[in-house]
N, C-alpha and C. Protein backbone atom coordinates (compact mmCIF):
# COMPACT_ATOMS: atom_id res chain seq x y z
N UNK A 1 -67.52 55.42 -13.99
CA UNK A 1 -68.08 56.77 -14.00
C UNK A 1 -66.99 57.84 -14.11
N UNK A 2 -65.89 58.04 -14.43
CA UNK A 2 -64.70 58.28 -15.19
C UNK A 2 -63.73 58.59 -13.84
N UNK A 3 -63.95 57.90 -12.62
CA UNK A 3 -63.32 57.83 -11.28
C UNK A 3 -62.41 56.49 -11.52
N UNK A 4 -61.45 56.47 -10.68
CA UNK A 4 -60.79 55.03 -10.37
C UNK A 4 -61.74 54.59 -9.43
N UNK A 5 -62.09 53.27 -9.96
CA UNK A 5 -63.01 51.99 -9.04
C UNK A 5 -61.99 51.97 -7.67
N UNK A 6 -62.85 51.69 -6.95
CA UNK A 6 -61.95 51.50 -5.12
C UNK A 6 -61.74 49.71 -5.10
N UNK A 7 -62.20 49.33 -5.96
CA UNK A 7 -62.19 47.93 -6.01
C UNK A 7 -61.59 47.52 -7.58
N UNK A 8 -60.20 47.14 -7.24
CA UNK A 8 -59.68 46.67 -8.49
C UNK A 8 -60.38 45.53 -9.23
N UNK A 9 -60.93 44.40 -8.71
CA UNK A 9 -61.17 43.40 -9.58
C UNK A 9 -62.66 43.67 -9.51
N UNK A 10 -63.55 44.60 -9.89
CA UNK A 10 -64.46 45.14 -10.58
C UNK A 10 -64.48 46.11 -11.51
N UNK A 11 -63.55 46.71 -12.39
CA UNK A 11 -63.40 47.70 -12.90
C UNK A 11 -63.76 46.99 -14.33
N UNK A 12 -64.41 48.50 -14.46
CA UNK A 12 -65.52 47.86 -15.75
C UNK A 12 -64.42 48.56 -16.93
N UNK A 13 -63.72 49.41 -16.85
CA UNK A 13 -62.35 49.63 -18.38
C UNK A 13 -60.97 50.07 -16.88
N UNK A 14 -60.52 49.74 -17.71
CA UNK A 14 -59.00 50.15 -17.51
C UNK A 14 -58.53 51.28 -18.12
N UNK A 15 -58.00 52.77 -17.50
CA UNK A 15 -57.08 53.59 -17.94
C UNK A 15 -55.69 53.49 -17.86
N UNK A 16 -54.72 53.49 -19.01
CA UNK A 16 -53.55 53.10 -19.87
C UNK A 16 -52.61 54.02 -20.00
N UNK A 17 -51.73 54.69 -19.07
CA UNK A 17 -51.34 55.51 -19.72
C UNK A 17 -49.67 55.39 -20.16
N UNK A 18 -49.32 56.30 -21.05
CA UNK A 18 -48.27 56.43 -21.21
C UNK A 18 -47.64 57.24 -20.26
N UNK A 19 -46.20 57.43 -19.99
CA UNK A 19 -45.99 58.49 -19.14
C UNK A 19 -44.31 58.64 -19.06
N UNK A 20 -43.89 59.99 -19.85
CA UNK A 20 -42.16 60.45 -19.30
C UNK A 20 -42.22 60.64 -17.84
N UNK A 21 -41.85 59.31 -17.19
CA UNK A 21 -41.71 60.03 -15.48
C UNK A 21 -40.64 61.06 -15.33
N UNK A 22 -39.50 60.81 -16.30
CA UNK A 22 -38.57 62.19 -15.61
C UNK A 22 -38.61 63.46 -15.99
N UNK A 23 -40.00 64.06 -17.02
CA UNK A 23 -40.25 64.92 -16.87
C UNK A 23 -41.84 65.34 -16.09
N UNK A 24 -41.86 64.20 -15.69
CA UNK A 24 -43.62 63.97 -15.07
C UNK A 24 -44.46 64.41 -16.24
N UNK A 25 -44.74 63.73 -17.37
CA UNK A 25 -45.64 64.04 -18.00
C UNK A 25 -46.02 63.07 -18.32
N UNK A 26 -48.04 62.93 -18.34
CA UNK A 26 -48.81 62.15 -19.30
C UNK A 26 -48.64 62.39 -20.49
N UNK A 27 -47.94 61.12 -21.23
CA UNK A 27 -47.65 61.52 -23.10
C UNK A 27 -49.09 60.44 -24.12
N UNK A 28 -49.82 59.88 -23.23
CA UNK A 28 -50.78 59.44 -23.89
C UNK A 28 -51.63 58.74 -22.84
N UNK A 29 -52.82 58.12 -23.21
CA UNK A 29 -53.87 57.29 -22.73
C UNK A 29 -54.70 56.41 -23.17
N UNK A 30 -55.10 55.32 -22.58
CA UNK A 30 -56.30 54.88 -23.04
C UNK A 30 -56.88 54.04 -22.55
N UNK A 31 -58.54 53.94 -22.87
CA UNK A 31 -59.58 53.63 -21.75
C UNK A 31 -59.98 51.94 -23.07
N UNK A 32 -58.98 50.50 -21.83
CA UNK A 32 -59.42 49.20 -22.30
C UNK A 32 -60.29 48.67 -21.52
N UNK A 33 -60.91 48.18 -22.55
CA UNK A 33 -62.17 46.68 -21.66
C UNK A 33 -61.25 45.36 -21.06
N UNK A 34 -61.42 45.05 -20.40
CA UNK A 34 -60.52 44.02 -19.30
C UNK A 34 -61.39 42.67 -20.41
N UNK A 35 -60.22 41.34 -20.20
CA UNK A 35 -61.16 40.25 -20.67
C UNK A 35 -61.79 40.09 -18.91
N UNK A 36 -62.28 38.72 -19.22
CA UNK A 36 -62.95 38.33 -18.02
C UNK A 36 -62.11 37.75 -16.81
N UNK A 37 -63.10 38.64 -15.80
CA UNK A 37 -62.19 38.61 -14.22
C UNK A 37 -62.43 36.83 -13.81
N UNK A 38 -61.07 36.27 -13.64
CA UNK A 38 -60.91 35.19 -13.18
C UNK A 38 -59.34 35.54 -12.56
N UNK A 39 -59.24 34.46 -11.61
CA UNK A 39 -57.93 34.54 -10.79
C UNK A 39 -56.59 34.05 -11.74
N UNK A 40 -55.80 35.42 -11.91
CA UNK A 40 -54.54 35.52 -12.39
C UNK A 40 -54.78 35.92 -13.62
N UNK A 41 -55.72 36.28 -14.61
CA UNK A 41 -56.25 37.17 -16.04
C UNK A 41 -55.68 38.45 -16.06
N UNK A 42 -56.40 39.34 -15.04
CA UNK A 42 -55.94 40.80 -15.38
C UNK A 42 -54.46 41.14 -14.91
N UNK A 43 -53.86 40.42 -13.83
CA UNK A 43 -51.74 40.94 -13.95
C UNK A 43 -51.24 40.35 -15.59
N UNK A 44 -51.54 39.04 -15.58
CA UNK A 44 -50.64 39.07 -16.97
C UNK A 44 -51.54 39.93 -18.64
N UNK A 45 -52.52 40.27 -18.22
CA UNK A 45 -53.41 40.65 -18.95
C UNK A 45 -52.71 42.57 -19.54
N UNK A 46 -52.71 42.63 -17.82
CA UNK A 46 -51.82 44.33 -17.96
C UNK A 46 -50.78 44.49 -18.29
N UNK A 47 -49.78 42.88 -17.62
CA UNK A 47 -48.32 43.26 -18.02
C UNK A 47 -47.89 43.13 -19.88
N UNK A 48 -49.15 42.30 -20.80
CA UNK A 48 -48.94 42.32 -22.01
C UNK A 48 -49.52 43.67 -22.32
N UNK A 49 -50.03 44.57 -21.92
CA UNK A 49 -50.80 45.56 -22.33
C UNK A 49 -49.44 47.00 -22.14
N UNK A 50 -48.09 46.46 -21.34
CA UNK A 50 -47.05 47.07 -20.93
C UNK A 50 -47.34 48.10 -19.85
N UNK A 51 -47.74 47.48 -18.65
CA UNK A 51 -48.09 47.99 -17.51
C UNK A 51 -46.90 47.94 -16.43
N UNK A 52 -46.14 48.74 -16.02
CA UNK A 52 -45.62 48.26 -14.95
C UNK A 52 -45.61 49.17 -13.62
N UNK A 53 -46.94 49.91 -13.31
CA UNK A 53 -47.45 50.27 -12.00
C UNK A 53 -48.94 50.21 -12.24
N UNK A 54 -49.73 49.77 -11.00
CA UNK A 54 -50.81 50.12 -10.75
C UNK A 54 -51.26 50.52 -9.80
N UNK A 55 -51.95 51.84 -9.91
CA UNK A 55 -52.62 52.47 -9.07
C UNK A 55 -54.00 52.26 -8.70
N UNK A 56 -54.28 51.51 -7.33
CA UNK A 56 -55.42 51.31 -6.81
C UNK A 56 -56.09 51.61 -5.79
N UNK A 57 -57.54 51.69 -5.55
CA UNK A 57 -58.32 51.71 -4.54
C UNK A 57 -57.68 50.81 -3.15
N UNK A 58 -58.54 49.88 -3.70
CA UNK A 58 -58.40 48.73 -3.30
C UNK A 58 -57.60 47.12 -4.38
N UNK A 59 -57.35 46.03 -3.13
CA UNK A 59 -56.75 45.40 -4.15
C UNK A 59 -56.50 43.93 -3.07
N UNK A 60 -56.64 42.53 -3.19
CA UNK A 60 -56.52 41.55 -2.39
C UNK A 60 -55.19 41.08 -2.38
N UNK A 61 -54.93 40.89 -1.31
CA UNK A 61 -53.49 40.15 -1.36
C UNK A 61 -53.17 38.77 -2.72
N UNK A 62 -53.86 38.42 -2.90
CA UNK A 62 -53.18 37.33 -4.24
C UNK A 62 -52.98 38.12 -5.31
N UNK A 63 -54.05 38.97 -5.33
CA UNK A 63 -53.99 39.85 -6.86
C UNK A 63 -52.81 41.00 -6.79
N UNK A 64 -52.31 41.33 -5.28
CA UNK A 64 -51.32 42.27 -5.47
C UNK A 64 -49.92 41.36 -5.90
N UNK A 65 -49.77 40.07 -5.26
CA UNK A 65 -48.94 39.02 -5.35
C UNK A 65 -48.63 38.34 -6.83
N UNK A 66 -49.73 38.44 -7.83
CA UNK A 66 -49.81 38.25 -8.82
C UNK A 66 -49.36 39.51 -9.75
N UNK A 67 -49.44 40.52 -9.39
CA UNK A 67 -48.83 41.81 -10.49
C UNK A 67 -47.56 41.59 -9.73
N UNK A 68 -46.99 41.33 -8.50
CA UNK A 68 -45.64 41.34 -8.05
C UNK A 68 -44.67 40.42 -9.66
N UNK A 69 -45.50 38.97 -9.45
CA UNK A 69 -45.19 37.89 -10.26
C UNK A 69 -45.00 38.21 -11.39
N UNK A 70 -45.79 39.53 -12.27
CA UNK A 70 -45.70 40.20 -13.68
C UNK A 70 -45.01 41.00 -13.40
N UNK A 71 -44.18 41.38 -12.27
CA UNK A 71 -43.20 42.49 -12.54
C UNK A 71 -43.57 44.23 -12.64
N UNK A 72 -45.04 44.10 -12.16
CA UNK A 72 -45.98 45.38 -11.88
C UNK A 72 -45.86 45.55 -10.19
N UNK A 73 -45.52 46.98 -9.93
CA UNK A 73 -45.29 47.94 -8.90
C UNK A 73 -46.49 47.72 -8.66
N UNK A 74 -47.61 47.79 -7.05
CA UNK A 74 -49.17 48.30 -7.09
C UNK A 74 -48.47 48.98 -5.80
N UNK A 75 -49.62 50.33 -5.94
CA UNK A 75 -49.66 51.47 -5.35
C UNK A 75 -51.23 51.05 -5.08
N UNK A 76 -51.63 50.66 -3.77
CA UNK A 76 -52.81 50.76 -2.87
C UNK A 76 -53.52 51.71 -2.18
N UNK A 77 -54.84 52.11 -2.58
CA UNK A 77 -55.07 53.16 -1.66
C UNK A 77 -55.22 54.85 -2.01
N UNK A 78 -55.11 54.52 -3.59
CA UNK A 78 -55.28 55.29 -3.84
C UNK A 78 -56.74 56.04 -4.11
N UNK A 79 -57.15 57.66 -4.34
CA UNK A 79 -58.52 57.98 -4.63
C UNK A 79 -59.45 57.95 -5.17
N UNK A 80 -60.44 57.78 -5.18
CA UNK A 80 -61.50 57.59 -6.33
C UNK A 80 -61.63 58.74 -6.97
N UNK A 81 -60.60 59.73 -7.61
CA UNK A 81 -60.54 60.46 -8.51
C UNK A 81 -60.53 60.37 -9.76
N UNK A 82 -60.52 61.34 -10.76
CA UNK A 82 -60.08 60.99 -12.03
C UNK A 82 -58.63 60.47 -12.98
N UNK A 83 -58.81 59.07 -13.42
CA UNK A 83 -57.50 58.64 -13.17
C UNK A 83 -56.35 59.24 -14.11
N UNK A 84 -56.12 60.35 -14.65
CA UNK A 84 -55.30 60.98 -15.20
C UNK A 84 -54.64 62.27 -13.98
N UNK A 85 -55.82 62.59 -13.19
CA UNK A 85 -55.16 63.28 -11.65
C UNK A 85 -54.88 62.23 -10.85
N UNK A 86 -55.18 61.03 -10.57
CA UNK A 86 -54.26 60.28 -9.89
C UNK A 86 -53.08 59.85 -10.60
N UNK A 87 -52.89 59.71 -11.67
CA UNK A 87 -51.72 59.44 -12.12
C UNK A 87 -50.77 60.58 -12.65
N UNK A 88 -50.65 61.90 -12.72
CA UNK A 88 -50.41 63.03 -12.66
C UNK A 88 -49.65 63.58 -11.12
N UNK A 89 -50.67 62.97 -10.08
CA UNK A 89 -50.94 63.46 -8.83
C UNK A 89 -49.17 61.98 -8.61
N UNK A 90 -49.42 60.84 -9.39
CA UNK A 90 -48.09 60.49 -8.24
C UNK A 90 -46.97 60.25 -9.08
N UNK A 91 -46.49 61.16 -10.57
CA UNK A 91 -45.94 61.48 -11.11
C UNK A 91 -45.06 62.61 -10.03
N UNK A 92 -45.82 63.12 -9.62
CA UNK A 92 -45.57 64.90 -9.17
C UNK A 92 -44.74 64.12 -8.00
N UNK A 93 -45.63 63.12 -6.83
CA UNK A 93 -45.24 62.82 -5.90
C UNK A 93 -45.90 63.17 -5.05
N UNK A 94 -46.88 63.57 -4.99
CA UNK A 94 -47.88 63.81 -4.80
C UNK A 94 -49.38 63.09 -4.41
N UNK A 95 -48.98 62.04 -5.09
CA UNK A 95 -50.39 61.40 -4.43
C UNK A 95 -51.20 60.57 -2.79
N UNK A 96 -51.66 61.13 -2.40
CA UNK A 96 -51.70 60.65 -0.99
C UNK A 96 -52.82 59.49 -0.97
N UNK A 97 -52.19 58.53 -0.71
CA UNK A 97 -53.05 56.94 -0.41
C UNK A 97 -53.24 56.70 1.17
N UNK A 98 -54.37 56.34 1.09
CA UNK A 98 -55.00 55.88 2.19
C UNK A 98 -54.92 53.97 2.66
N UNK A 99 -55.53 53.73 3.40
CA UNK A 99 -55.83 52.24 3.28
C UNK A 99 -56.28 51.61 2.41
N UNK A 100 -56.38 50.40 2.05
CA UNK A 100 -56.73 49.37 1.39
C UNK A 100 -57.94 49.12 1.54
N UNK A 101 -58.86 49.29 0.88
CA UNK A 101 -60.52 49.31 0.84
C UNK A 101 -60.72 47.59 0.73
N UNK A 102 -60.04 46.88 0.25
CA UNK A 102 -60.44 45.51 -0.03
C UNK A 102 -59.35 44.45 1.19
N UNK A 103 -60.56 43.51 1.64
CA UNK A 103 -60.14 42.97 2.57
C UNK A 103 -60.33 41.35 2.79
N UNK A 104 -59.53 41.19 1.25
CA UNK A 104 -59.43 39.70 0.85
C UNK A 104 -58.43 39.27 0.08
């Protein structure tokens, strides 16, 4: 519903972005269809897609363990906002995360 899902391994597209962190700017985007959620698909799925942070709701310990394994940063806890202000928002430094909504 153009929010970040609070639950990573339900997210029905993925937002992509490009981003100059050292001038904090979004330099592009884009909204992918995930293949199908099975255990260990979507880290190597993102890291070919050239992902190396993710910003989440929520997120289970194997699946954070598994983007560790692809060499992807996860940032937990983050808002169910729009994900170009959450990713904007922790460009700046700015973004304030809460707990981990997922508890598996």
């Amino acid at each position: 519903d153009g929010v970040l899902c609070m639950h990573f391994g339900h997210c029905e597209h993925f937002a992509v972005f490009e981003v100059d962190a050292q001038n904090k700017k979004i330099l592009d985007s884009q909204k992918l269809s995930p293949p199908a959620h099975e255990p260990g698909v979507l880290p190597r799925w993102l890291h070919e897609q050239g992902a190396n942070i993710i910003l989440s709701g929520g997120m289970g310990a194997r699946a954070q363990s598994l983007f560790v394994d692809n060499q992807i940063k996860v940032v937990i806890g983050a808002p169910s906002e729009a994900p170009d202000k959450v990713v904007q928002d922790y460009l700046n430094g700015d973004l304030q995360t809460g707990d981990n909504i997922c508890d598996h």
